[in-house]
N, C-alpha and C. Protein backbone atom coordinates (compact mmCIF):
# COMPACT_ATOMS: atom_id res chain seq x y z
N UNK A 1 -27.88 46.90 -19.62
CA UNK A 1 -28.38 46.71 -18.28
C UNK A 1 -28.80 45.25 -18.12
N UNK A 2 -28.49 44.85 -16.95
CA UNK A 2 -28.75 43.15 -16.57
C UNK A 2 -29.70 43.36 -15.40
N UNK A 3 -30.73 42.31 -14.95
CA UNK A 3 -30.96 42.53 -14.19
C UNK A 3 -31.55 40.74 -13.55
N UNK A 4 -31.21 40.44 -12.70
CA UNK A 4 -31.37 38.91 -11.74
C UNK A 4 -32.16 39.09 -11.08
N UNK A 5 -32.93 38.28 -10.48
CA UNK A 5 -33.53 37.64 -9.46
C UNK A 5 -32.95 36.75 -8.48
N UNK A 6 -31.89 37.21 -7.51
CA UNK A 6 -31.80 35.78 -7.11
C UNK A 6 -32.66 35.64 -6.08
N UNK A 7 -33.45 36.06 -5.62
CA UNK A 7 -33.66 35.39 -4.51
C UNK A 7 -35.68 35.90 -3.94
N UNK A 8 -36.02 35.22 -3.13
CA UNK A 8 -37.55 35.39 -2.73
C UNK A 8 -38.21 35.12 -4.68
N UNK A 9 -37.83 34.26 -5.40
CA UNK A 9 -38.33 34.36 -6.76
C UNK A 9 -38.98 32.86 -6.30
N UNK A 10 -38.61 31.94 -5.89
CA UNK A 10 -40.01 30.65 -6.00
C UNK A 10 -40.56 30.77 -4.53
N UNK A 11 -40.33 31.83 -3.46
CA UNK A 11 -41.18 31.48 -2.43
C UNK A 11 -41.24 32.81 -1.98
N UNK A 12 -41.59 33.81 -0.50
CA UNK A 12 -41.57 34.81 0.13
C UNK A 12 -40.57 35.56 0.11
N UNK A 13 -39.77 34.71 1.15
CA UNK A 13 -38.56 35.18 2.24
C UNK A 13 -37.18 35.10 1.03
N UNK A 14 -36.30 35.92 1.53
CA UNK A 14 -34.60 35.97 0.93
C UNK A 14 -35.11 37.12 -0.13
N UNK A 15 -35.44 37.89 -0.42
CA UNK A 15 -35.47 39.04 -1.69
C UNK A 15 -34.02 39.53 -1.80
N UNK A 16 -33.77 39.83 -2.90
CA UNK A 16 -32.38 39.51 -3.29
C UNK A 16 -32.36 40.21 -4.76
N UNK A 17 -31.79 40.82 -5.40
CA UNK A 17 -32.23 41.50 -6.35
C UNK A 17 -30.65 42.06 -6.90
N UNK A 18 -30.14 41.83 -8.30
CA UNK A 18 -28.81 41.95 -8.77
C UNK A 18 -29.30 42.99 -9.96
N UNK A 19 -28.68 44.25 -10.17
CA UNK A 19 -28.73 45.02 -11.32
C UNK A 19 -27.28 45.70 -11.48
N UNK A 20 -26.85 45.17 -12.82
CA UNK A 20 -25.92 45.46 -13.53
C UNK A 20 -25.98 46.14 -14.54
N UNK A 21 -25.19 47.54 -14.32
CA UNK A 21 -25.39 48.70 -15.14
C UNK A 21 -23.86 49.94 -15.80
N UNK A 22 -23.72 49.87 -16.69
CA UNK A 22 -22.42 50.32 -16.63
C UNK A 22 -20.89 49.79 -16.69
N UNK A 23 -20.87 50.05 -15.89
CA UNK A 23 -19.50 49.23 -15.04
C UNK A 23 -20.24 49.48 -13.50
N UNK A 24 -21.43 49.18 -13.11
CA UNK A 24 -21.70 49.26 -11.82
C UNK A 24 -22.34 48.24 -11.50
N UNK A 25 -22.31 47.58 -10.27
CA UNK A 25 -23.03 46.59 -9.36
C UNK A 25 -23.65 46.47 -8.23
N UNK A 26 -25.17 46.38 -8.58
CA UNK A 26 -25.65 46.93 -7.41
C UNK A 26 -27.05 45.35 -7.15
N UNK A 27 -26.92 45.42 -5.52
CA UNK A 27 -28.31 44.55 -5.09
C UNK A 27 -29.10 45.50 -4.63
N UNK A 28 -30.47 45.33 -4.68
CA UNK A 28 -32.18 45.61 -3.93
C UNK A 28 -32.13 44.82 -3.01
N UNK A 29 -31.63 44.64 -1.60
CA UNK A 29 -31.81 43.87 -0.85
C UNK A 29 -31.03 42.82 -0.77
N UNK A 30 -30.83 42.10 0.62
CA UNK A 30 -29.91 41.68 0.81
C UNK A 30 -30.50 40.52 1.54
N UNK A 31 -31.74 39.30 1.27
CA UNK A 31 -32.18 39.45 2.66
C UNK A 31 -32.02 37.11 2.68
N UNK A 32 -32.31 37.34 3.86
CA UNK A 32 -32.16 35.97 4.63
C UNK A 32 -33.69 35.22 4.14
N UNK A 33 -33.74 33.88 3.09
CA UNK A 33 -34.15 32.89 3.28
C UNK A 33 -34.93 32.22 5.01
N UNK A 34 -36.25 32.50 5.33
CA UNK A 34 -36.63 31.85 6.89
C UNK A 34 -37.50 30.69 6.54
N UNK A 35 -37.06 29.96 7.53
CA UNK A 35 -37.18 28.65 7.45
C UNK A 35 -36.84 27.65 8.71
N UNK A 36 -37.12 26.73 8.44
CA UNK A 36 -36.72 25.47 9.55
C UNK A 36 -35.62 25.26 9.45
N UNK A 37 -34.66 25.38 8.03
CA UNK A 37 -32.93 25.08 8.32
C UNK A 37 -32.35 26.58 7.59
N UNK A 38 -31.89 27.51 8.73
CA UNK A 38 -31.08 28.56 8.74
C UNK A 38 -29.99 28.38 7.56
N UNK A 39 -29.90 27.22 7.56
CA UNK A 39 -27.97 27.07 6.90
C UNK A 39 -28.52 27.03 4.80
N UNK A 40 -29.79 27.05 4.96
CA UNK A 40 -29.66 27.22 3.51
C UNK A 40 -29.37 28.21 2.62
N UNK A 41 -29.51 29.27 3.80
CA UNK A 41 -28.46 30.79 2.99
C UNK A 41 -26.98 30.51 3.22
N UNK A 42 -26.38 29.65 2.79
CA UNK A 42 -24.98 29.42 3.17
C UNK A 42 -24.02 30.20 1.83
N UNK A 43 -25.01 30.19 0.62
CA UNK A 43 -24.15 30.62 -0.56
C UNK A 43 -24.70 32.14 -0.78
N UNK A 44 -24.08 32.95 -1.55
CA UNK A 44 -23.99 34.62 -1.98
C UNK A 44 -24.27 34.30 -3.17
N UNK A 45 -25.23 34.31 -4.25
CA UNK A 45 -25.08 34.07 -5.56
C UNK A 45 -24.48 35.00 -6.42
N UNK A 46 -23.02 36.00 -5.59
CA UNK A 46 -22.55 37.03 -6.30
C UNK A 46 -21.28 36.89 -5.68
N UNK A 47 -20.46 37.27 -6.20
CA UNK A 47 -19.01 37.53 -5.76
C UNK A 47 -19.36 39.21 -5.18
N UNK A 48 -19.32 39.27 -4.05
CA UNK A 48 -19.33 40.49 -2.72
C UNK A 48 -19.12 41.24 -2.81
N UNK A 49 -17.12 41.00 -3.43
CA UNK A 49 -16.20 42.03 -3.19
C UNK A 49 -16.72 43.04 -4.75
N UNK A 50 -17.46 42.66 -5.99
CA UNK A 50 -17.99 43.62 -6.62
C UNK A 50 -18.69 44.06 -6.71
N UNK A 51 -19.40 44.10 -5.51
CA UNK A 51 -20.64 45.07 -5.08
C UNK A 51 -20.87 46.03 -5.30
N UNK A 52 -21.12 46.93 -5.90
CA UNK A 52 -20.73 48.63 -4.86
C UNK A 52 -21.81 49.22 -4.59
N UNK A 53 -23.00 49.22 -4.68
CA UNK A 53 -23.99 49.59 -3.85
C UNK A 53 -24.85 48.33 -3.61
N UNK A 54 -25.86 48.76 -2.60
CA UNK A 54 -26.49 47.79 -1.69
C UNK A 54 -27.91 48.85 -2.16
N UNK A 55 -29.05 48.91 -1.67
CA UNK A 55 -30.52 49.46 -1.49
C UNK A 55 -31.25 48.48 -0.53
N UNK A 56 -31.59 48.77 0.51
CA UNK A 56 -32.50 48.40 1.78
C UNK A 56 -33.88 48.39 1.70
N UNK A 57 -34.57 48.25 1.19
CA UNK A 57 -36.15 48.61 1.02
C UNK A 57 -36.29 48.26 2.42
N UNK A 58 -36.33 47.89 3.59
CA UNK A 58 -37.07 47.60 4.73
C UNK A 58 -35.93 47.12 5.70
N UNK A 59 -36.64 46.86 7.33
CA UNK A 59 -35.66 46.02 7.70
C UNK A 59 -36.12 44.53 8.11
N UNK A 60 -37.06 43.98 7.45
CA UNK A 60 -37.26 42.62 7.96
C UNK A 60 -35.78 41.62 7.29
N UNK A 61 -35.66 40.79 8.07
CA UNK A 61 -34.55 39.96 8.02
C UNK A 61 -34.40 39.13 6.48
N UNK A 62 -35.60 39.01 5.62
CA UNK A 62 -35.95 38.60 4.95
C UNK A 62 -35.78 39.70 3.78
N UNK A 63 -35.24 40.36 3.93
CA UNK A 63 -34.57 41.99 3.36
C UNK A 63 -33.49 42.38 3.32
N UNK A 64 -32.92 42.35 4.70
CA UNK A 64 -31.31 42.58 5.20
C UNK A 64 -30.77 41.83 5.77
N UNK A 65 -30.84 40.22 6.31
CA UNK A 65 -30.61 39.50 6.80
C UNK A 65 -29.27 38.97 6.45
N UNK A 66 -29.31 39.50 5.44
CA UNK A 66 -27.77 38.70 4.67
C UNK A 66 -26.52 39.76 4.42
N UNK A 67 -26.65 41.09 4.77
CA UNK A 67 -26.16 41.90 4.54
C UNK A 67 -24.18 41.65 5.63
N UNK A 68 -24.57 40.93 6.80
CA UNK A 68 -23.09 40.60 7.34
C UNK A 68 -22.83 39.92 7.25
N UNK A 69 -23.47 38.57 6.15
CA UNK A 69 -22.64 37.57 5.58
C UNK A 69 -21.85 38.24 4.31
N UNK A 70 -22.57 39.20 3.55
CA UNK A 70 -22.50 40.28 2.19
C UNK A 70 -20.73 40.45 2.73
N UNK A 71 -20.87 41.05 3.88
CA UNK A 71 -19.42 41.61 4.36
C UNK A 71 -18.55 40.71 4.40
N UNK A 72 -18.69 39.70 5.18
CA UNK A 72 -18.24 38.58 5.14
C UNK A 72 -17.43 38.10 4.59
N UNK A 73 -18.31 38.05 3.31
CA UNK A 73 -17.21 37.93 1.76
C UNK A 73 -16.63 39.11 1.25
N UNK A 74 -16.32 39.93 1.62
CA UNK A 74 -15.30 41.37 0.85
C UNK A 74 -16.57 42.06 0.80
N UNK A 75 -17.71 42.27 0.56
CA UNK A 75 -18.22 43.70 0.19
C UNK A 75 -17.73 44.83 0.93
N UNK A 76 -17.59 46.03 0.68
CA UNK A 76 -17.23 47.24 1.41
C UNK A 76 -18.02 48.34 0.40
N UNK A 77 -18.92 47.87 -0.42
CA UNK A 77 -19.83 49.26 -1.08
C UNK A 77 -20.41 50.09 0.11
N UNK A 78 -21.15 50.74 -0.38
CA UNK A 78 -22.53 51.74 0.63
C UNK A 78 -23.60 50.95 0.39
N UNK A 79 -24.18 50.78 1.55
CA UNK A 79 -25.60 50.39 1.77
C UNK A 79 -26.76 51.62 1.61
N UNK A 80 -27.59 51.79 1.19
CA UNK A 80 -28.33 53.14 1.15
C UNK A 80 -29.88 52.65 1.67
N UNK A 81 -30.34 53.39 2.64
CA UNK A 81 -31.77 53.17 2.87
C UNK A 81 -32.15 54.61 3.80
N UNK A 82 -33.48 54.29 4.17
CA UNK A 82 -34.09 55.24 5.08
C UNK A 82 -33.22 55.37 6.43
N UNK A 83 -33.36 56.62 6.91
CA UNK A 83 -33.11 56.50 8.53
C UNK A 83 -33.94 55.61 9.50
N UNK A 84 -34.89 55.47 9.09
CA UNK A 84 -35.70 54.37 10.19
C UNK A 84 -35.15 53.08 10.36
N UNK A 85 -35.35 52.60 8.77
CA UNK A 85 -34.53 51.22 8.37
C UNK A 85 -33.22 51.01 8.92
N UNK A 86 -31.95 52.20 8.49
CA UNK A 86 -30.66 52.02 8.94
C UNK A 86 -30.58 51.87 11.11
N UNK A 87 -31.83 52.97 11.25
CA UNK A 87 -32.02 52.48 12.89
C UNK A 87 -32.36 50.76 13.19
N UNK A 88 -33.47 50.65 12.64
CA UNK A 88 -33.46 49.10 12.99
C UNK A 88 -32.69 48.18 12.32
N UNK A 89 -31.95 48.03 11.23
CA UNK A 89 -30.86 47.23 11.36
C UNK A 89 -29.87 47.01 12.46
N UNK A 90 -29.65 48.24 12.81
CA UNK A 90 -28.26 48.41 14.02
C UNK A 90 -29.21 47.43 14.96
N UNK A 91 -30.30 47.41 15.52
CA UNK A 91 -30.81 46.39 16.39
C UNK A 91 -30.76 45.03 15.63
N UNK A 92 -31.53 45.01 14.55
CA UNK A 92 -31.71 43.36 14.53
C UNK A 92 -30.52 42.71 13.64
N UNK A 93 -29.53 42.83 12.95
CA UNK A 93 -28.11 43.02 12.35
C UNK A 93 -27.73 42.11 13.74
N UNK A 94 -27.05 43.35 14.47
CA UNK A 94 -26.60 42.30 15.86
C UNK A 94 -27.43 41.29 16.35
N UNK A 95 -28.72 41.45 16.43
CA UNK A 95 -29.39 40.49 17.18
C UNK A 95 -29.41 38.89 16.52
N UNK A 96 -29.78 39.10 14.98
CA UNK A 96 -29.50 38.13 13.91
C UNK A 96 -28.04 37.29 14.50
N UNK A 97 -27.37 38.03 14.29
CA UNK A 97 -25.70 37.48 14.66
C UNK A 97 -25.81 36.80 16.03
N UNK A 98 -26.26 37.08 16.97
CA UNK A 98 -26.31 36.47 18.24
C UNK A 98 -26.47 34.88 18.03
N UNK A 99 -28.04 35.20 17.54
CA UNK A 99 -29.17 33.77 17.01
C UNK A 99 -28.09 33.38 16.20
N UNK A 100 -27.46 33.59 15.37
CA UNK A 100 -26.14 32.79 14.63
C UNK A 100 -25.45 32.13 15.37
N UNK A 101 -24.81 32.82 15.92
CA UNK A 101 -23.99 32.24 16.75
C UNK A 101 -24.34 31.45 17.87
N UNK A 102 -25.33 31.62 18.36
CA UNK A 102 -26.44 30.81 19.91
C UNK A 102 -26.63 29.60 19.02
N UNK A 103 -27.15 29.21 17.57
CA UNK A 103 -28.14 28.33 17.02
C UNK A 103 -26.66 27.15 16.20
N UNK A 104 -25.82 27.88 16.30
CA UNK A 104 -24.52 27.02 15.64
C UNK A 104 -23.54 26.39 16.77
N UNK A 105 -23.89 27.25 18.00
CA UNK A 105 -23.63 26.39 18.94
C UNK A 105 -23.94 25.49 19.59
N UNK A 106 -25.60 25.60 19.66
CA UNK A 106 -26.40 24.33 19.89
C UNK A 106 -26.50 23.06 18.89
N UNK A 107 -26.56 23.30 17.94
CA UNK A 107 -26.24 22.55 16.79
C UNK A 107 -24.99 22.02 16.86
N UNK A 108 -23.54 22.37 17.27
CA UNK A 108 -22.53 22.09 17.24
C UNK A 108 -22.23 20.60 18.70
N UNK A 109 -23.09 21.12 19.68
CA UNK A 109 -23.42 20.33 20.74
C UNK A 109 -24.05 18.99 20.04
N UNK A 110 -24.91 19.07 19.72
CA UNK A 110 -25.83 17.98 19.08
C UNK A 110 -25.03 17.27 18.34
N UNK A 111 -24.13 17.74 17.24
CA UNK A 111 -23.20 17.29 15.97
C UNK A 111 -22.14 16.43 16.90
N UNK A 112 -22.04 17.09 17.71
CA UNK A 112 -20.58 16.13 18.93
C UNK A 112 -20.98 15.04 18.97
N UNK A 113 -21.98 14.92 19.63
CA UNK A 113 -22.21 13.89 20.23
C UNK A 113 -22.72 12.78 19.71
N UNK A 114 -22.87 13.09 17.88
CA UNK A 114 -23.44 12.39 16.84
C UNK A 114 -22.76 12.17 16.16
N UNK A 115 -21.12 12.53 16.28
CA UNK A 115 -20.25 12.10 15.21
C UNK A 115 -20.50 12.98 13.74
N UNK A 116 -21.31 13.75 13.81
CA UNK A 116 -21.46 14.69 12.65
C UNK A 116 -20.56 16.18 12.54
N UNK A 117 -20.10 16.37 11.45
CA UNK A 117 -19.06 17.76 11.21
C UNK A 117 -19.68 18.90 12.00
N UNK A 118 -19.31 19.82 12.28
CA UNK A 118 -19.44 21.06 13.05
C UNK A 118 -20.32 21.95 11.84
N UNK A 119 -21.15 22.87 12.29
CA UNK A 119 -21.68 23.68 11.61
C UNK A 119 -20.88 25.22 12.08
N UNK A 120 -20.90 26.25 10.95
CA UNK A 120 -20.16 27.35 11.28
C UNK A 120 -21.21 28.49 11.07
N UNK A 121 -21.67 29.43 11.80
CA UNK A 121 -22.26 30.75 11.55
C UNK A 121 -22.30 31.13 10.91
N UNK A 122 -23.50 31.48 9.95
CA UNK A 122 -23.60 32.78 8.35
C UNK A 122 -22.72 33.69 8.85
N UNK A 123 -22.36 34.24 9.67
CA UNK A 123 -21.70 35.46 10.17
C UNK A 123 -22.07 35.92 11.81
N UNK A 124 -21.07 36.40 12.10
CA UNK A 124 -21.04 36.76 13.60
C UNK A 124 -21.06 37.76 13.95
N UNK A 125 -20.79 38.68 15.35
CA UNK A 125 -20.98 39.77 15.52
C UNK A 125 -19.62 41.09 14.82
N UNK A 126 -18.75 40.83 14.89
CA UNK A 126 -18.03 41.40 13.82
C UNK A 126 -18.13 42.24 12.50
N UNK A 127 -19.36 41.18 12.00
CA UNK A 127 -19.67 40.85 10.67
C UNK A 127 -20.36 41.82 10.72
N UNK A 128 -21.68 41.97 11.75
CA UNK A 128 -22.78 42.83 11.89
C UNK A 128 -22.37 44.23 12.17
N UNK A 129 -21.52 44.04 13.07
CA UNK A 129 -21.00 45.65 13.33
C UNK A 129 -20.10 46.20 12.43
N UNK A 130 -19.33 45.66 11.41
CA UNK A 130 -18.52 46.30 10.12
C UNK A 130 -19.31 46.56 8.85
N UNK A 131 -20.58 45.53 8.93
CA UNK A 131 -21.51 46.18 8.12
C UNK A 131 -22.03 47.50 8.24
N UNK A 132 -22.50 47.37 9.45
CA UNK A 132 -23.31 48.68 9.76
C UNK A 132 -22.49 50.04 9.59
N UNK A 133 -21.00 49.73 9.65
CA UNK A 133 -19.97 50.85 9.37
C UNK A 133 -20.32 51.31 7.82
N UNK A 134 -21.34 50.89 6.79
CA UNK A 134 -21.50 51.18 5.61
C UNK A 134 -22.72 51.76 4.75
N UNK A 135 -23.64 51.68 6.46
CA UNK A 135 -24.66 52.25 5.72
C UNK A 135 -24.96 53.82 5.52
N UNK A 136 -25.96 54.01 4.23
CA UNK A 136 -25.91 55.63 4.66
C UNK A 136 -27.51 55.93 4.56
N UNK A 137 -27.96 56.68 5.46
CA UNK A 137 -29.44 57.38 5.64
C UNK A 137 -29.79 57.92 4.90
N UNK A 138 -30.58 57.74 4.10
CA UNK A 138 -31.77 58.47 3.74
C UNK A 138 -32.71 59.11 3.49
N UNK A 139 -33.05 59.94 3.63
CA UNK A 139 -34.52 60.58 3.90
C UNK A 139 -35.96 60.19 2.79
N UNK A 140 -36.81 60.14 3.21
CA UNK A 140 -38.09 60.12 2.22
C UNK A 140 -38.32 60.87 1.25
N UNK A 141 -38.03 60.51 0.42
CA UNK A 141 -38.71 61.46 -0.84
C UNK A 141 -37.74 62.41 -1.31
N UNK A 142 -36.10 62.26 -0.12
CA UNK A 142 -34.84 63.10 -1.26
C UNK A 142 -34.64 62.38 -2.41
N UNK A 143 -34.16 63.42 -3.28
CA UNK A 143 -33.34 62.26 -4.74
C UNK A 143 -32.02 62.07 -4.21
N UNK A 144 -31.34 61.14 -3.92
CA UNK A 144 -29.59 60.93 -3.75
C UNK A 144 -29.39 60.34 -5.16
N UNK A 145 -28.06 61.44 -4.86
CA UNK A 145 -27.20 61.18 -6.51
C UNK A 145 -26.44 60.32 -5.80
N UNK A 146 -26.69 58.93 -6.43
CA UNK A 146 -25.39 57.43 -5.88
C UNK A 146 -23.95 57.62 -6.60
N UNK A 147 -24.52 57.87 -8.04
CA UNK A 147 -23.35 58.00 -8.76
C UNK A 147 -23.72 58.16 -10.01
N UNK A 148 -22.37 58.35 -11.35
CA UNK A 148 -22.81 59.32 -12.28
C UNK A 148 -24.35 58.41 -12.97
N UNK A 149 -25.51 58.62 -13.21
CA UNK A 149 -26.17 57.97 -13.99
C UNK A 149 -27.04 57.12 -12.90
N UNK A 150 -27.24 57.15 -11.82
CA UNK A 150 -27.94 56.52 -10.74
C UNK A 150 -28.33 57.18 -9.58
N UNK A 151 -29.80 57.70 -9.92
CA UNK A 151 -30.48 58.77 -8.30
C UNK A 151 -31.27 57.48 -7.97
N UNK A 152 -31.33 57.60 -6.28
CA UNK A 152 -32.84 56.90 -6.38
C UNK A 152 -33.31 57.75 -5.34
N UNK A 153 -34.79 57.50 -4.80
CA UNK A 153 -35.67 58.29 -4.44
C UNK A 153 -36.17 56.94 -3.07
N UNK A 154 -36.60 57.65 -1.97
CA UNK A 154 -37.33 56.11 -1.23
C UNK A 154 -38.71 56.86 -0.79
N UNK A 155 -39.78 55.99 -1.44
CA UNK A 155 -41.05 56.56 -0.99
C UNK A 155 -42.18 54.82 -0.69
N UNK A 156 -42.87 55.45 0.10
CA UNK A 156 -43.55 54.08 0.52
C UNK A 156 -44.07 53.87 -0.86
N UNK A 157 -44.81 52.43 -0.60
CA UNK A 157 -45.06 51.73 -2.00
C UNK A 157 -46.41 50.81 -1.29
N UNK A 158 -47.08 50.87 -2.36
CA UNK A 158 -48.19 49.99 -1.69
C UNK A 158 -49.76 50.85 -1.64
């Protein structure tokens, strides 16, 4: 068993969490780096397409924020979280993508007119809505069998 840190490990925001088990690959979260420059989640510190499960602990952006860039790059695993959570992603997922796309266009305005390269979107609405084609609900306190040798359970914490 392996297990990483990439991410929310020297500050808050981006929790990010890699466990390698088996022949299986799985993240704790998926989430967006916040900050004054958006574009520093520009890299995946995983190759995507060997994903195969995802886990949601929440939906702050700083959790799941990164989950339609995840797609982006090839992932097509299952996402697994609560029904509440998988509800508010479907809102802020798209909404995220908007602000992507609104904040790379204003930026792209600015870059014109400065002779500076174009900036491109973590991901767009596409991105957000083919994700969401992957998640699966949850309930509190069921055991889901993920696969052979992997239940998990979602209960508040704290």
């Amino acid at each position: 068993m392996k297990l990483e840190f990439l991410g929310a490990a020297h500050e808050v925001t981006g929790s990010c969490h890699y466990l390698e088990f088996a022949d299986k690959h799985v993240l704790v979260d998926c989430g967006m780096e916040q900050g004054p420059d958006l574009y520093v989640n520009q890299e995946i510190p995983v190759n995507a397409s060997t994903i195969d499960y995802v886990f949601v602990t929440h939906a702050h952006i700083d959790h799941s924020g990164l989950l339609p860039m995840l797609y982006n790059h090839g992932f097509r695993g299952q996402i697994f979280t609560t029904t509440a959570t998988h509800q508010l992603c479907e809102i802020m997922l798209k909404d995220s993508a908007h602000i992507q796309m609104f904040e790379a266009e204003w930026k792209n305005r600015k870059a014109k007119r400065a002779g500076r390269p174009e900036v491109v979107p973590l991901y767009d609405m596409n991105d957000a809505v083919g994700v969401l084609g992957h998640f699966v609900s949850c309930d509190y306190h069921s055991v889901i069998n993920v696969c052979e040798g992997l239940k998990v359970r979602f209960v508040d914490a704290g």
